[in-house]
C-alpha atoms as a PDB file:
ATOM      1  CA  UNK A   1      20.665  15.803 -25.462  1.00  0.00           C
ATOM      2  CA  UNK A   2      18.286  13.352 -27.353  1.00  0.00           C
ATOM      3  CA  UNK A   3      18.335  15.719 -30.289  1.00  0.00           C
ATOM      4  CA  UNK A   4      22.022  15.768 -30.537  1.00  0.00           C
ATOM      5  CA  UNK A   5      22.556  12.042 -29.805  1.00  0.00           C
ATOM      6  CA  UNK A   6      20.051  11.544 -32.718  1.00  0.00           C
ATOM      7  CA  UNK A   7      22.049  13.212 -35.405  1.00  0.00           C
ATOM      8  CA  UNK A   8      25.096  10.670 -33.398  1.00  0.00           C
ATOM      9  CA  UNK A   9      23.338   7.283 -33.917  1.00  0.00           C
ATOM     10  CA  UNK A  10      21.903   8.145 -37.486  1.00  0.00           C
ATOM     11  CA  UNK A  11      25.720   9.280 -38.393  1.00  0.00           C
ATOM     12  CA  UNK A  12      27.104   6.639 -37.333  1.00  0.00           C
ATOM     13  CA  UNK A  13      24.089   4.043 -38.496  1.00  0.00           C
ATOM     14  CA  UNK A  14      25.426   5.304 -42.688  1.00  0.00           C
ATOM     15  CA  UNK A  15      29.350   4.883 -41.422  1.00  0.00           C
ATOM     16  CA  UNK A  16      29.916   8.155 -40.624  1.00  0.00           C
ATOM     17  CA  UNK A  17      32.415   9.243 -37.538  1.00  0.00           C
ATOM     18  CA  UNK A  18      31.142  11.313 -34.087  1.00  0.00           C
ATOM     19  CA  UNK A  19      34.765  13.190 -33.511  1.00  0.00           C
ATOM     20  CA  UNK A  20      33.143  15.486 -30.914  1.00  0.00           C
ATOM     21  CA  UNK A  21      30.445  16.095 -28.595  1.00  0.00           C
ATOM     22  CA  UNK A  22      30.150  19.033 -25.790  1.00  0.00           C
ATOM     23  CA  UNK A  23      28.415  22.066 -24.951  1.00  0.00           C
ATOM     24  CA  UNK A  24      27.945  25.332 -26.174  1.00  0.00           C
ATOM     25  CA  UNK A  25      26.753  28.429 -23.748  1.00  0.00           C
ATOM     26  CA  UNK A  26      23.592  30.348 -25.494  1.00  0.00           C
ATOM     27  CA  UNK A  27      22.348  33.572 -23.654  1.00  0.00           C
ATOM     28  CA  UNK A  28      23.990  31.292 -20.415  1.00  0.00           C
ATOM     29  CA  UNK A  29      21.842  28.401 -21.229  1.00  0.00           C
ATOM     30  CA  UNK A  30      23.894  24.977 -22.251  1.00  0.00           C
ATOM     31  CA  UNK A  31      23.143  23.928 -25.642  1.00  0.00           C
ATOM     32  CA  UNK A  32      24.915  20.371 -26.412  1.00  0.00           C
ATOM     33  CA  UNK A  33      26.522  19.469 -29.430  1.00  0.00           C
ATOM     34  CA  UNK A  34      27.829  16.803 -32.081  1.00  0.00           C
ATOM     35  CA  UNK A  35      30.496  16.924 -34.623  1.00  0.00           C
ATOM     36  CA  UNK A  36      28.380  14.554 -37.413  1.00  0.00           C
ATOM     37  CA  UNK A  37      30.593  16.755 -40.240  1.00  0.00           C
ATOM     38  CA  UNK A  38      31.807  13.397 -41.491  1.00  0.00           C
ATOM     39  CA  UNK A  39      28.473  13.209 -43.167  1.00  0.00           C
ATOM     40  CA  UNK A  40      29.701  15.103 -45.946  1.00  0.00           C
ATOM     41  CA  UNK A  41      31.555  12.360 -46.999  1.00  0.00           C
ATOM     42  CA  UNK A  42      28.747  10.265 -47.767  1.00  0.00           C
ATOM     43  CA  UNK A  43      27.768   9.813 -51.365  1.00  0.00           C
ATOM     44  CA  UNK A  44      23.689   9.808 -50.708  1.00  0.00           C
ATOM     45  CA  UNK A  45      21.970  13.065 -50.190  1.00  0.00           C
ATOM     46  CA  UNK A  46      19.036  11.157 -48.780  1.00  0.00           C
ATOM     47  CA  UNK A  47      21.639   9.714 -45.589  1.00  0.00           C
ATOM     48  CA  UNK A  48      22.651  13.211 -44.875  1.00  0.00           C
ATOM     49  CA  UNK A  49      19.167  14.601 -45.176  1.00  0.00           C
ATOM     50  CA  UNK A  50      18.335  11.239 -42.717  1.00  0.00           C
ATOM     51  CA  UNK A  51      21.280  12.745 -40.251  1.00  0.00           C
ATOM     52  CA  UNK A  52      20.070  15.737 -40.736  1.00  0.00           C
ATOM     53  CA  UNK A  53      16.665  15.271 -39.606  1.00  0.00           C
ATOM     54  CA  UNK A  54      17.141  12.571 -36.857  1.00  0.00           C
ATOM     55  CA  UNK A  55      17.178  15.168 -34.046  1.00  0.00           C
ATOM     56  CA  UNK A  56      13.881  16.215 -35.201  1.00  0.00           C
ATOM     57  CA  UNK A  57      12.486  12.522 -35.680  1.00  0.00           C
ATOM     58  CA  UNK A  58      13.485  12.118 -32.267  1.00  0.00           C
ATOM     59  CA  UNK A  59      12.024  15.180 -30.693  1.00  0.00           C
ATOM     60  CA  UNK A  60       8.274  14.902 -32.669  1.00  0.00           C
ATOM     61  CA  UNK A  61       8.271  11.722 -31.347  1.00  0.00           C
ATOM     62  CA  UNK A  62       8.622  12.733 -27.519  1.00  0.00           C
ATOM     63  CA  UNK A  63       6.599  15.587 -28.304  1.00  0.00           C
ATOM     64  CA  UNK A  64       3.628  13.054 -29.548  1.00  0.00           C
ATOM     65  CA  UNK A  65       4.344  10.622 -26.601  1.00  0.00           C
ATOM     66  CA  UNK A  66       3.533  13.599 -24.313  1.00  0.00           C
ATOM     67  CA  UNK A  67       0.803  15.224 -26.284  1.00  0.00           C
ATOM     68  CA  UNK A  68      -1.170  11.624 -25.028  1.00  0.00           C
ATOM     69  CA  UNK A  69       0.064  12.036 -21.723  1.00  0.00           C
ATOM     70  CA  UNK A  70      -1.144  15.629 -21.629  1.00  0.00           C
ATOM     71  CA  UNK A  71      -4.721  14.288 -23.208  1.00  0.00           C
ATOM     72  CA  UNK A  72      -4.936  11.957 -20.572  1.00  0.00           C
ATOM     73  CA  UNK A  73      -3.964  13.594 -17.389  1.00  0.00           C
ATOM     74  CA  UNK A  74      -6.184  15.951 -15.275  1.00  0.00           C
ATOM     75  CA  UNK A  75      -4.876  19.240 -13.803  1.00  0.00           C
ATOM     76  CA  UNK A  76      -2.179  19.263 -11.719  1.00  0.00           C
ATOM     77  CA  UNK A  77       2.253  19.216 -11.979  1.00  0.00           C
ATOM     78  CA  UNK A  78       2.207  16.350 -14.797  1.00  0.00           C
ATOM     79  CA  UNK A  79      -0.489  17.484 -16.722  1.00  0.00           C
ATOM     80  CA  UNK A  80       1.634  20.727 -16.807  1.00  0.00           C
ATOM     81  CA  UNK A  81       5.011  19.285 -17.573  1.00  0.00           C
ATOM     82  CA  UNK A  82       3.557  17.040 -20.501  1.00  0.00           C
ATOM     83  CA  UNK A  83       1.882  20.468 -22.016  1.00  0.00           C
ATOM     84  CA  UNK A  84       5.376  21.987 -21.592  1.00  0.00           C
ATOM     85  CA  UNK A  85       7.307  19.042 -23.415  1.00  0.00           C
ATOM     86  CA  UNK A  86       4.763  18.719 -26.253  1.00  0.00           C
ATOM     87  CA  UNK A  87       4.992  22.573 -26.975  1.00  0.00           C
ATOM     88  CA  UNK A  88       9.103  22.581 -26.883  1.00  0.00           C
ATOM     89  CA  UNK A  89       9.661  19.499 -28.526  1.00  0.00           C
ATOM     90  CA  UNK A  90       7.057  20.132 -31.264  1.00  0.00           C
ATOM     91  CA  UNK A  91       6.775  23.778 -32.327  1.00  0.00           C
ATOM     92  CA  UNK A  92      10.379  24.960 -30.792  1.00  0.00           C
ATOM     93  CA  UNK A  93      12.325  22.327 -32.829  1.00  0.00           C
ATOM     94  CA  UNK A  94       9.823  22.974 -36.349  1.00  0.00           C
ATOM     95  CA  UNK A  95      10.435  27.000 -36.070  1.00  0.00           C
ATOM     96  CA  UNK A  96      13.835  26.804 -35.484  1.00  0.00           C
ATOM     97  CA  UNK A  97      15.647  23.291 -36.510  1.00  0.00           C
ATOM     98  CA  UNK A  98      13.253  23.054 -39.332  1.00  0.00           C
ATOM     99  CA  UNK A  99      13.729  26.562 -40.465  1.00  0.00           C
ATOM    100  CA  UNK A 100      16.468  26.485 -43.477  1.00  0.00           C
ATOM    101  CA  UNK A 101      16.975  30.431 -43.210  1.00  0.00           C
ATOM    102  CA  UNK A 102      19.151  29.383 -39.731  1.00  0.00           C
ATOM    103  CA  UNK A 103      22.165  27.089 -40.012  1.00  0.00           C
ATOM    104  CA  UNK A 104      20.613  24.140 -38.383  1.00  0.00           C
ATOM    105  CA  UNK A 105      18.837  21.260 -39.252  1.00  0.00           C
ATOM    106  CA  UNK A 106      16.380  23.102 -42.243  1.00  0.00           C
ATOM    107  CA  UNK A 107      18.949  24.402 -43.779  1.00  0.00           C
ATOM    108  CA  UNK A 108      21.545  21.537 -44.234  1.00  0.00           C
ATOM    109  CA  UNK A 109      18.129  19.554 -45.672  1.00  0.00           C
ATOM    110  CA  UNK A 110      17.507  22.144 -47.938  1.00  0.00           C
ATOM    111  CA  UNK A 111      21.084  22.752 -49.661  1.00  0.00           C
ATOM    112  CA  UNK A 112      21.606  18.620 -49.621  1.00  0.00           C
ATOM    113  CA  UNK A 113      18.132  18.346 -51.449  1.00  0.00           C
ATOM    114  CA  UNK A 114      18.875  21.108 -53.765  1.00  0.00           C
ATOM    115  CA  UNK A 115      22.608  19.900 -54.334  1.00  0.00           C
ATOM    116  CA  UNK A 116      23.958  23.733 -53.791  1.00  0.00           C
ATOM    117  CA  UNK A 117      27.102  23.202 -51.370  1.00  0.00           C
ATOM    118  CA  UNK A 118      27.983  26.455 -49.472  1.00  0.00           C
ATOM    119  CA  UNK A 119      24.514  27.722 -49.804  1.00  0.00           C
ATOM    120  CA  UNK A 120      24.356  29.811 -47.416  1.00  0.00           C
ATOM    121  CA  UNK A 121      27.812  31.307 -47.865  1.00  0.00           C
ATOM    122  CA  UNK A 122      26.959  32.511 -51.550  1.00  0.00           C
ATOM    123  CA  UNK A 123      24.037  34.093 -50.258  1.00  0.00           C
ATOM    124  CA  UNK A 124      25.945  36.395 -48.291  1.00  0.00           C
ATOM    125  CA  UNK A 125      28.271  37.232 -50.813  1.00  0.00           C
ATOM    126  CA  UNK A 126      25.752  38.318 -52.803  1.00  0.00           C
ATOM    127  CA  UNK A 127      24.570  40.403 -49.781  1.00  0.00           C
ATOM    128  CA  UNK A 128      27.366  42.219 -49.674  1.00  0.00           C
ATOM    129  CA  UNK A 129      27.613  42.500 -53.236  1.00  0.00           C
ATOM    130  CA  UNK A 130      24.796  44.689 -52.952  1.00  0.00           C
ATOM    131  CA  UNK A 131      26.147  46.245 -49.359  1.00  0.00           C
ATOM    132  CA  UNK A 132      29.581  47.266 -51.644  1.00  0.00           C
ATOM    133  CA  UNK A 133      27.086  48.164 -54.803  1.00  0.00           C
ATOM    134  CA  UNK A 134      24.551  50.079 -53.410  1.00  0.00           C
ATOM    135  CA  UNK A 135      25.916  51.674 -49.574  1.00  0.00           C
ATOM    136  CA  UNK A 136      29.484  52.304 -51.132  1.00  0.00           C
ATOM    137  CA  UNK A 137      28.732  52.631 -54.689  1.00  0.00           C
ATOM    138  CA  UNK A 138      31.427  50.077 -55.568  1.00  0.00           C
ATOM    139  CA  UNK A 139      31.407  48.785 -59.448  1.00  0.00           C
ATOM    140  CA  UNK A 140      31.675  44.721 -59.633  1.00  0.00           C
ATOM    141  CA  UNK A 141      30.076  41.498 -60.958  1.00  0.00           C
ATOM    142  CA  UNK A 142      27.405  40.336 -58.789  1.00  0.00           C
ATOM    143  CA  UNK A 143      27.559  36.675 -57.816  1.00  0.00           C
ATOM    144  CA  UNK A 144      26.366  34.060 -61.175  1.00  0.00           C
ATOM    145  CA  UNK A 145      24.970  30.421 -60.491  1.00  0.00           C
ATOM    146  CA  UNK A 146      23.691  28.093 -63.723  1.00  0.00           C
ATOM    147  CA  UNK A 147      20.048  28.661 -63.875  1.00  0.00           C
ATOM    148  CA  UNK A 148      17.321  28.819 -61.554  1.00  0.00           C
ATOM    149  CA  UNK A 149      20.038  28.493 -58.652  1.00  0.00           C
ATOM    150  CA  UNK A 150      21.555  31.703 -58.903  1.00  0.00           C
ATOM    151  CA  UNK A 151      17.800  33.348 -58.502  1.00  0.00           C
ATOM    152  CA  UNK A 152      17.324  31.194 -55.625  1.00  0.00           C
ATOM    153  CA  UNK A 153      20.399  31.582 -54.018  1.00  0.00           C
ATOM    154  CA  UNK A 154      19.705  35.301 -54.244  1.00  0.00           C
ATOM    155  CA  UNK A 155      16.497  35.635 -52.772  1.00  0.00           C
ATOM    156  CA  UNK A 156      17.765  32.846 -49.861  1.00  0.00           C
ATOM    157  CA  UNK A 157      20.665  35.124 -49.222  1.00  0.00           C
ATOM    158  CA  UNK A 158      18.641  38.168 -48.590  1.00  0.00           C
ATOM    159  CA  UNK A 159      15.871  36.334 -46.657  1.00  0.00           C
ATOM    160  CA  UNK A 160      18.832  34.582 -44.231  1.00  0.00           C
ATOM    161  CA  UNK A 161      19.941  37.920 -43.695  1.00  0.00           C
ATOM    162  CA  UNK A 162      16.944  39.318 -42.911  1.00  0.00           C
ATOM    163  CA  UNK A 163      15.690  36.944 -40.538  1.00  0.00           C
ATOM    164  CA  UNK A 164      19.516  36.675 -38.226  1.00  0.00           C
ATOM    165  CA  UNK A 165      18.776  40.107 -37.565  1.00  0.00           C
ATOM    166  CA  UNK A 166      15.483  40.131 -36.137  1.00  0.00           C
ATOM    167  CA  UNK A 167      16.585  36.497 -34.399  1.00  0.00           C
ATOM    168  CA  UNK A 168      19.582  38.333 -32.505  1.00  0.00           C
ATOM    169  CA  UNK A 169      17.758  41.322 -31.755  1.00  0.00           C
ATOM    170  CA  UNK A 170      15.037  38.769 -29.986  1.00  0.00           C
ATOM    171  CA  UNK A 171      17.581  37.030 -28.038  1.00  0.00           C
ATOM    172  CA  UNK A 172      18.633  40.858 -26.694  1.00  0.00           C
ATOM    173  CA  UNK A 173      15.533  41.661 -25.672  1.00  0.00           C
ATOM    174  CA  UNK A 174      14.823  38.630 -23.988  1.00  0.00           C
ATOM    175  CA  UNK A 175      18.308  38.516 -21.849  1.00  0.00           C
ATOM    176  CA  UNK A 176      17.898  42.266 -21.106  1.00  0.00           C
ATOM    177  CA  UNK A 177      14.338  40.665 -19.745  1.00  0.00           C
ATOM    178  CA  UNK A 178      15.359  37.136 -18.602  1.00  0.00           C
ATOM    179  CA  UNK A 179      18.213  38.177 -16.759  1.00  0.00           C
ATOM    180  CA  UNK A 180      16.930  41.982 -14.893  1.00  0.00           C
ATOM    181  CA  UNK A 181      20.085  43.998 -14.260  1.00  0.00           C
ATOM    182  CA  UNK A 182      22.594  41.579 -15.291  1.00  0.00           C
ATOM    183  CA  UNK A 183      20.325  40.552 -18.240  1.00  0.00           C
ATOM    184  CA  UNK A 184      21.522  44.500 -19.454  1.00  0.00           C
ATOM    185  CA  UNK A 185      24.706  43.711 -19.053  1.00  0.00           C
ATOM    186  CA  UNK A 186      24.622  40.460 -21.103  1.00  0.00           C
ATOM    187  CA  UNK A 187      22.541  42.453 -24.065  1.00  0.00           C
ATOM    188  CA  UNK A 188      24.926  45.007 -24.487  1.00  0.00           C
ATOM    189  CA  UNK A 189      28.070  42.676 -24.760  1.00  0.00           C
ATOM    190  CA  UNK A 190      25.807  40.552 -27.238  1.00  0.00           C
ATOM    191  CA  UNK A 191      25.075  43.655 -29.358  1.00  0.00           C
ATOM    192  CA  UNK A 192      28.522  44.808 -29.374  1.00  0.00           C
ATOM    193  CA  UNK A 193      29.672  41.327 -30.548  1.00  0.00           C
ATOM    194  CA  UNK A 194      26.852  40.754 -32.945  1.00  0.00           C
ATOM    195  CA  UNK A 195      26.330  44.608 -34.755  1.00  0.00           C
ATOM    196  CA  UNK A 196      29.606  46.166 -33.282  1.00  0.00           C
ATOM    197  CA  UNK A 197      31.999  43.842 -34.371  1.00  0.00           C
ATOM    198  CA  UNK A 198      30.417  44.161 -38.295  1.00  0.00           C
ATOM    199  CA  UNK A 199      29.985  47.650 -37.888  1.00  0.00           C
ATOM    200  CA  UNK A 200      34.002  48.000 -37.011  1.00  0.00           C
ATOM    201  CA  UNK A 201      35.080  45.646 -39.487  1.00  0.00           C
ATOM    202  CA  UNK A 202      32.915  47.857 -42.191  1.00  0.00           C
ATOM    203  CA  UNK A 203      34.488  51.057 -41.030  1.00  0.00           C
ATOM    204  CA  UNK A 204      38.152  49.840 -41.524  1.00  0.00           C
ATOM    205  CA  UNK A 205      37.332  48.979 -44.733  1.00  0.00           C
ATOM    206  CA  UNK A 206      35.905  52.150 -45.704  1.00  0.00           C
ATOM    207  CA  UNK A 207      38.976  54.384 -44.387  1.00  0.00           C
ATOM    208  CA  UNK A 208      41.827  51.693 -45.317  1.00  0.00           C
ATOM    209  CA  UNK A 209      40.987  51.044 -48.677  1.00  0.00           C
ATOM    210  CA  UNK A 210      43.716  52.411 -51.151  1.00  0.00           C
ATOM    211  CA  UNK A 211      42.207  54.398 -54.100  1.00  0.00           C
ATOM    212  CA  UNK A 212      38.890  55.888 -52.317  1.00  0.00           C
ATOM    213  CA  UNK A 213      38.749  59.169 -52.164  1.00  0.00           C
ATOM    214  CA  UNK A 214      36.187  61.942 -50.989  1.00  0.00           C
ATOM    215  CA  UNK A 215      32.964  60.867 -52.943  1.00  0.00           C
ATOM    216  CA  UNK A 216      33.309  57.014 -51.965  1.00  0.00           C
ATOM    217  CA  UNK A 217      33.510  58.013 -47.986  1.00  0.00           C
ATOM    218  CA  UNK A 218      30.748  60.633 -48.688  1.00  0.00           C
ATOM    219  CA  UNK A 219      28.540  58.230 -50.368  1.00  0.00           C
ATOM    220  CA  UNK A 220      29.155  55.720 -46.848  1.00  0.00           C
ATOM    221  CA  UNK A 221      28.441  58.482 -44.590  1.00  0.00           C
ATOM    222  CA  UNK A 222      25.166  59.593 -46.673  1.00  0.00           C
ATOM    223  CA  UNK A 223      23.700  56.171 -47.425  1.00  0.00           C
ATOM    224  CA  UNK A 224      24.492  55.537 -43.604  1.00  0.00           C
ATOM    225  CA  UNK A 225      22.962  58.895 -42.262  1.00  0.00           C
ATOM    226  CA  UNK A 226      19.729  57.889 -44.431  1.00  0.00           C
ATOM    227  CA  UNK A 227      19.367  54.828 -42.908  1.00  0.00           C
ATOM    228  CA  UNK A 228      20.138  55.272 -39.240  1.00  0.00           C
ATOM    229  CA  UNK A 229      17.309  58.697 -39.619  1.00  0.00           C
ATOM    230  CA  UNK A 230      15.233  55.991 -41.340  1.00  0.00           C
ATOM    231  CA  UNK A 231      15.313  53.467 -37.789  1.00  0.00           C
ATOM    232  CA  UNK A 232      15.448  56.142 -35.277  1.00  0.00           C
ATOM    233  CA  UNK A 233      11.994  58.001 -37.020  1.00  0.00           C
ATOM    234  CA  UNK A 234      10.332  54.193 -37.255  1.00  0.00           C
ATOM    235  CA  UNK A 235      11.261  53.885 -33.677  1.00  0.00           C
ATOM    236  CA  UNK A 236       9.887  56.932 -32.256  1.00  0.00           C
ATOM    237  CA  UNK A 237       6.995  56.375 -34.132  1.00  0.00           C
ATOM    238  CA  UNK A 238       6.025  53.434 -32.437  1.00  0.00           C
ATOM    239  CA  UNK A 239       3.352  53.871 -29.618  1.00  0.00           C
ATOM    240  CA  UNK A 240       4.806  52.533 -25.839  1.00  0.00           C
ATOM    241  CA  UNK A 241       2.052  52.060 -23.321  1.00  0.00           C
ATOM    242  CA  UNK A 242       3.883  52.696 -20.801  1.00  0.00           C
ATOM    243  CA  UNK A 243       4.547  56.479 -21.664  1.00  0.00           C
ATOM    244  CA  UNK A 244       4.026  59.266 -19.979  1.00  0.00           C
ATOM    245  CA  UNK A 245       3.634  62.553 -20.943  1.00  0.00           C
ATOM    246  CA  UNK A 246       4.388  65.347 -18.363  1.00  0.00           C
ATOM    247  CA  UNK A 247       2.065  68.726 -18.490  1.00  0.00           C
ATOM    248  CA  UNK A 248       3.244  71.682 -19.898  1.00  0.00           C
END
């Protein structure tokens, strides 16, 4: 709530408008919220990196007011709870606000400072430029950006793609943990949302395109075959310490 009401105040301290404020349900846990898009508006990149970063100004604060409290305390419940505050508000809001390959904080800093609106959209398209180029064996243009951008862009694109999938399969694995029985439950609809919904999406295209023949849909179901032998073989391959093996 401080974080959010941050980005508020430093909005509306460079004119900007707060149109909406709420929260949003996480894995069941309540996230708040604050429209601040009105930023955009504003002529200075430096304001909107400001609004940007005011959450985390806010939270490294707290997190140094309790890091005293937690130096200065002696075991017990409030010695505990000022550890706890310093470690959320300090390293939680660096590896994830701060982090520009997730659309928070990081990552409207970075694209303001760099001046490349819609960063992180055309580093998805060129994603699946190479998804179309290299899994269907479509021909087409990749992507172009004036100068060091478009090398940039590429390698961001790639890297943000990259890291959502090891962040959602995380947030599985800890609800299937978090949560026991029910925690299942919650992991599976996530997954199906997450990689099913893509997955469906990527099939129509496949079988509904006009034009593709046998060697385009051969080519999917190859590349794809590859691929899924490649995970399952990785997976096995890992050691479980919890395995048993049964006598023959």
């Amino acid at each position: 709530l401080l974080h959010e009401s941050s980005h508020a105040l430093a909005c509306r301290r460079f004119g900007g408008e707060v149109r909406e404020a709420g929260l949003v349900f996480i894995v069941c846990a309540p996230i708040p919220y604050v429209d601040v898009t009105s930023a955009w508006r504003l002529r200075s990149k430096w304001q909107r990196i400001f609004i940007s970063a005011a959450g985390m100004y806010s939270e490294l604060f707290v997190a140094a007011l309790a890091a005293i409290g937690w130096c200065r305390t002696s075991a017990g419940p409030l010695h505990q709870h000022a550890y706890n505050t310093f470690l959320l508000a300090s390293l939680t809001t660096v590896v994830f606000n701060a982090n520009p390959l997730l659309r928070f904080d990081g990552y409207y800093m970075l694209a303001d400072f760099l001046e490349i609106p819609n960063l992180y959209v055309l580093g998805q398209q060129y994603v699946r430029y190479l998804a179309r180029r290299y899994w269907l064996g479509e021909d087409g243009a990749a992507p172009v950006s004036p100068g060091w951008k478009e090398t940039f862009i590429k390698t961001f694109g790639l890297a943000a793609f990259v890291w959502r999938i090891l962040v959602a399969v995380c947030i599985l694995i800890a609800a299937s943990a978090l949560f026991s029985g029910a925690g299942i439950v919650i992991a599976l609809l996530g997954g199906a949302f997450w990689i099913g919904s893509p997955l469906v999406r990527g099939l129509q295209y496949v079988f509904s395109t006009k034009g593709r023949g046998y060697p385009f849909r051969m080519r999917f179901a190859t590349v794809t075959a590859v691929f899924a032998f490649v995970i399952v073989a990785a997976l096995l391959g890992i050691p479980e310490p919890g395995r048993v093996q049964a006598p023959t």
